[in-house]
Protein backbone atom coordinates (compact mmCIF):
# COMPACT_ATOMS: atom_id res chain seq x y z
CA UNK A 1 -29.00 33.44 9.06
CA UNK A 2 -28.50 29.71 8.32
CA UNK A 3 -31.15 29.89 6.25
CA UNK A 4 -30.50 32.75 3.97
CA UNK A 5 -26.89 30.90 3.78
CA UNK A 6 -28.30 27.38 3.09
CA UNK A 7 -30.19 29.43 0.14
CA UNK A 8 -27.03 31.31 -1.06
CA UNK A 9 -25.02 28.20 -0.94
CA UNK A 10 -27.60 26.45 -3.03
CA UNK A 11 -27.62 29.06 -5.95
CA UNK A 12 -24.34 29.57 -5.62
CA UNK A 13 -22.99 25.59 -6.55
CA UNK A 14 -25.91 25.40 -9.27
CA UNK A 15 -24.69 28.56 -10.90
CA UNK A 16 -20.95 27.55 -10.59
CA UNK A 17 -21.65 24.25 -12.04
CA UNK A 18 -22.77 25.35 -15.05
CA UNK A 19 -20.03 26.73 -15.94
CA UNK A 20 -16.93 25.43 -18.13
CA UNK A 21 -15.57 24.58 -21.28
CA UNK A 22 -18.02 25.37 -24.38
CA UNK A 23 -17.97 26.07 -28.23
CA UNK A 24 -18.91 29.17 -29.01
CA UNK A 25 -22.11 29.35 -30.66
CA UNK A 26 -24.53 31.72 -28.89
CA UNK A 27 -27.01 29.35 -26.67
CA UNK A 28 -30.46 30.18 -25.61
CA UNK A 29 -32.76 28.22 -23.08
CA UNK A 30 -34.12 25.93 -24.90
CA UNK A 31 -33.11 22.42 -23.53
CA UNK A 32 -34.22 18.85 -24.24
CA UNK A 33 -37.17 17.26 -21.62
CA UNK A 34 -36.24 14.15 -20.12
CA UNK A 35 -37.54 11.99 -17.53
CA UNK A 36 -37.35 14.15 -14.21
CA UNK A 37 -34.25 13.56 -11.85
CA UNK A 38 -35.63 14.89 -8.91
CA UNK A 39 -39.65 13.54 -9.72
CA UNK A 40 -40.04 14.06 -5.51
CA UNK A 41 -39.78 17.65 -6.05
CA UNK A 42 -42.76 17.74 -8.81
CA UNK A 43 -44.76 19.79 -5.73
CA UNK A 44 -42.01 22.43 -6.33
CA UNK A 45 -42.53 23.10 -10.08
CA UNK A 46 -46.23 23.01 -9.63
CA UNK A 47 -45.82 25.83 -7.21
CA UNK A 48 -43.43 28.06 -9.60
CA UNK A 49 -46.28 28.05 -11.95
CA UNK A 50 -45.74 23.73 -13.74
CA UNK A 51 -44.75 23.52 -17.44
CA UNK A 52 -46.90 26.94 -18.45
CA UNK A 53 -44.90 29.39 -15.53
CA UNK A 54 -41.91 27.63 -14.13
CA UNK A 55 -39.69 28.11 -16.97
CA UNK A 56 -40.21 31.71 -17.29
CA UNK A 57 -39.36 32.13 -12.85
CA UNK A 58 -36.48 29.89 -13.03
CA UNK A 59 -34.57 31.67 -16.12
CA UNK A 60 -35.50 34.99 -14.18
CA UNK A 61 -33.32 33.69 -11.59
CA UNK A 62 -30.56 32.16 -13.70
CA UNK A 63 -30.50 35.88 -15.43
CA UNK A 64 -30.02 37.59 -12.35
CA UNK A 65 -27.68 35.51 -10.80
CA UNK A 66 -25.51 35.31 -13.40
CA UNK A 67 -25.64 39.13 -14.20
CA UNK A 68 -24.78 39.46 -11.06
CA UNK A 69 -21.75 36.82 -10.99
CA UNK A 70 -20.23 38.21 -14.01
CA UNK A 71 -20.55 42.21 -12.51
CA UNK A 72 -18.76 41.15 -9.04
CA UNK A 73 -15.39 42.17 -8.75
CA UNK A 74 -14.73 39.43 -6.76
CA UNK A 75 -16.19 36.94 -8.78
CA UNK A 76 -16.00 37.68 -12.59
CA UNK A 77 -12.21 37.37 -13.02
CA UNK A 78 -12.75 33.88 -12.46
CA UNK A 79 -15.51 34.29 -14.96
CA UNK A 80 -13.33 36.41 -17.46
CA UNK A 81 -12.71 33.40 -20.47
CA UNK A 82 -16.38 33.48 -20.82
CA UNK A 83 -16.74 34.12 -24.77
CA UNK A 84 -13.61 33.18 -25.48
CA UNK A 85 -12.01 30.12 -27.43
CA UNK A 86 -12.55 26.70 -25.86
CA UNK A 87 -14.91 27.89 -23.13
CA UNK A 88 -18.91 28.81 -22.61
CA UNK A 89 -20.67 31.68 -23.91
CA UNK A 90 -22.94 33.09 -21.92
CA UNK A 91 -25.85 31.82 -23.26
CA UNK A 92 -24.51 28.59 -22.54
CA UNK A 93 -23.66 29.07 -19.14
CA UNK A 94 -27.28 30.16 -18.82
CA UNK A 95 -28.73 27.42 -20.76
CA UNK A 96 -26.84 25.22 -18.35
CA UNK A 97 -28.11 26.44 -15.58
CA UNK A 98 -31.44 26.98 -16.50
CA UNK A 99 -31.61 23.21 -17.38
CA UNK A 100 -29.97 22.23 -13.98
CA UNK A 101 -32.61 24.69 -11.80
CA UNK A 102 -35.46 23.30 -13.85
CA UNK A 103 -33.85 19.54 -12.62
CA UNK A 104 -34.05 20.34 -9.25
CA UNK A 105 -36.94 21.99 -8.71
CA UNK A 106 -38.67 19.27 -10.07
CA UNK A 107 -39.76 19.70 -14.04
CA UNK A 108 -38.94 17.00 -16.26
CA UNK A 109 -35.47 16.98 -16.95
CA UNK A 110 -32.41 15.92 -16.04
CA UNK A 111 -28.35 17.36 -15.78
CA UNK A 112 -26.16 17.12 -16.92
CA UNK A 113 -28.16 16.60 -20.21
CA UNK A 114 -28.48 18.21 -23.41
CA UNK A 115 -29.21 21.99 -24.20
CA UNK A 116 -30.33 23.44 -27.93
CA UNK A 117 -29.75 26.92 -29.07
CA UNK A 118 -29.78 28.34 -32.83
CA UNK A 119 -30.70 24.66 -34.07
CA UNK A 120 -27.43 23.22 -32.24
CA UNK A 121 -27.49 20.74 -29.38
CA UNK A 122 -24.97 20.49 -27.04
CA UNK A 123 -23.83 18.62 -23.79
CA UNK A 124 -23.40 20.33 -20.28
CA UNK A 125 -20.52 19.59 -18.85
CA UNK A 126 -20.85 17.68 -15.43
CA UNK A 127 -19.14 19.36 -12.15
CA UNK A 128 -15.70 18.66 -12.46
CA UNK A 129 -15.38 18.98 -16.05
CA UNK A 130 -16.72 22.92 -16.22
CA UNK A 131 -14.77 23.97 -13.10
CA UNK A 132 -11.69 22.00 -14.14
CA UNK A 133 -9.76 25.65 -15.38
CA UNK A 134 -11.57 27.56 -13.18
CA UNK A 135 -9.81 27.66 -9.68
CA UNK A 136 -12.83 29.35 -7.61
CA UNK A 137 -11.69 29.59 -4.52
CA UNK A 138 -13.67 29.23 -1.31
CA UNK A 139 -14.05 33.06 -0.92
CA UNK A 140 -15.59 33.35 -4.28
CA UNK A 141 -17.86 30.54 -3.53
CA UNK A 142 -18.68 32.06 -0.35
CA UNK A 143 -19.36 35.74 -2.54
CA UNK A 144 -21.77 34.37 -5.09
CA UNK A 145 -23.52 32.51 -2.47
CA UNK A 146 -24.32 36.05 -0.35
CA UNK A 147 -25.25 37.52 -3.46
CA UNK A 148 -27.31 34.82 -5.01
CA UNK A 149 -29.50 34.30 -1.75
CA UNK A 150 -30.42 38.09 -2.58
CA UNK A 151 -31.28 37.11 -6.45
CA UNK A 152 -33.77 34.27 -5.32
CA UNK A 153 -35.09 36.20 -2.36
CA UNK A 154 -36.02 39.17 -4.66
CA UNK A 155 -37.28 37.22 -7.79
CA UNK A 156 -39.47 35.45 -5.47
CA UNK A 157 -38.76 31.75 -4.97
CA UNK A 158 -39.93 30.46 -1.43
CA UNK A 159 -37.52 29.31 1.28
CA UNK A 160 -38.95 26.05 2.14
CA UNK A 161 -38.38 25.33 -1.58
CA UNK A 162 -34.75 26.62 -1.56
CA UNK A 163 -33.90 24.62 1.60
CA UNK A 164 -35.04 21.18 0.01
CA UNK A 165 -32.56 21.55 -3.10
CA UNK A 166 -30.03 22.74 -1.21
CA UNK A 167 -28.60 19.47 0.29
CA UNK A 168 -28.34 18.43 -3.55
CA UNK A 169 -26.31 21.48 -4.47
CA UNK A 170 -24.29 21.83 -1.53
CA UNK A 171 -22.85 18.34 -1.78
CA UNK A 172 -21.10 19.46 -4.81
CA UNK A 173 -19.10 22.22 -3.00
CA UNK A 174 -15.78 20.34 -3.01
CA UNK A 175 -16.19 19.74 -7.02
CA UNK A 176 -16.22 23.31 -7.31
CA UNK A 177 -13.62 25.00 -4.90
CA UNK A 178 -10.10 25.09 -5.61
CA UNK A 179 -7.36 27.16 -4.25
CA UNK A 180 -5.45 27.01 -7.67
CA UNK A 181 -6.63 29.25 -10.09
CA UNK A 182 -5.36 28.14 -13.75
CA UNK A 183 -5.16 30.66 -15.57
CA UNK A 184 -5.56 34.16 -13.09
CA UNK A 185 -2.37 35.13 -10.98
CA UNK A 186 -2.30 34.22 -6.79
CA UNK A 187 -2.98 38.05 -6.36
CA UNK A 188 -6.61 37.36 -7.95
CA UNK A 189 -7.60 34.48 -5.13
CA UNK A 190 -6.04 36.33 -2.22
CA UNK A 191 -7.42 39.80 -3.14
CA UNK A 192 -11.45 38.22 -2.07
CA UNK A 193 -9.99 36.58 0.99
């Protein structure tokens, strides 16, 4: 049980981080290669298959999770300004995120950093800045991590690997969690409670 939490938790913060304010060009997963930020986990992106596989295993996820994040009726009204003026697209959100996973599980980038879609290059935001008009609240935090320990289990990423990024995602629980919501009504946060 703590481990299948330690593994939702960790999805959960990397997917929620991604998240925030955006243009609103369509974004696809390209990103920019840097020098790795975690280089200790290098053993980790060998294992999903190095430069050739990992990629491919680690947007799988980030499609998943996020499908499933946005199809939650818990979750996606605090997802619902996706597409619209001033915040993310999708495709950014998953650009994002794919460039974050591909941090911590080792390949050779770094985030936030620098994502590329339809010959435009854009900045992820950091933690604070892409939750900053989001008011998740700890149940919804608590929701997407349930559901995105399923995601990882199922699209087949091993547990030893989840539990050695997790202390780097979990630390960044208190950026993300907020009992405010900005722009939703107090009905929305205590509705998931």
């Amino acid at each position: 049980m703590k481990r299948a939490l330690l593994l939702v938790l960790t999805l959960t913060t990397a997917t929620l981080s991604a998240c925030g304010g955006g243009d609103d060009a369509p974004m696809s997963m390209a990103s920019t290669a840097s020098t790795a930020q975690f280089p200790q986990n290098a053993d980790m992106w060998a294992g999903l298959g190095g430069d050739a596989s990992a990629p491919a295993a680690i947007s799988k996820v980030v499609d998943d999770a996020v499908s499933g994040l946005l199809a939650d009726p818990k979750e996606a009204p605090y997802f619902a300004n996706i597409g619209q003026p001033g915040h993310d697209t999708v495709g950014r959100l998953k650009a994002c995120l794919n460039l974050q996973f591909k941090a911590l599980f080792g390949g050779p980038f770094s985030y936030p950093g620098q994502v590329t879609a339809d010959g435009t290059t854009v900045m992820c935001d950091d933690m604070a800045a892409a939750h900053s008009d989001v008011g998740i609240p700890g149940c919804v935090f608590d929701q997407f991590i349930t559901d995105a320990a399923a995601v990882m289990k199922t699209d087949g990423v091993p547990d030893t690997y989840i539990s050695r990024v997790a202390p780097v995602l979990t630390g960044l629980k208190s950026t993300i969690v907020s009992s405010m919501p900005q722009y939703l009504g107090p009905n929305t946060a205590q509705n998931c409670q």
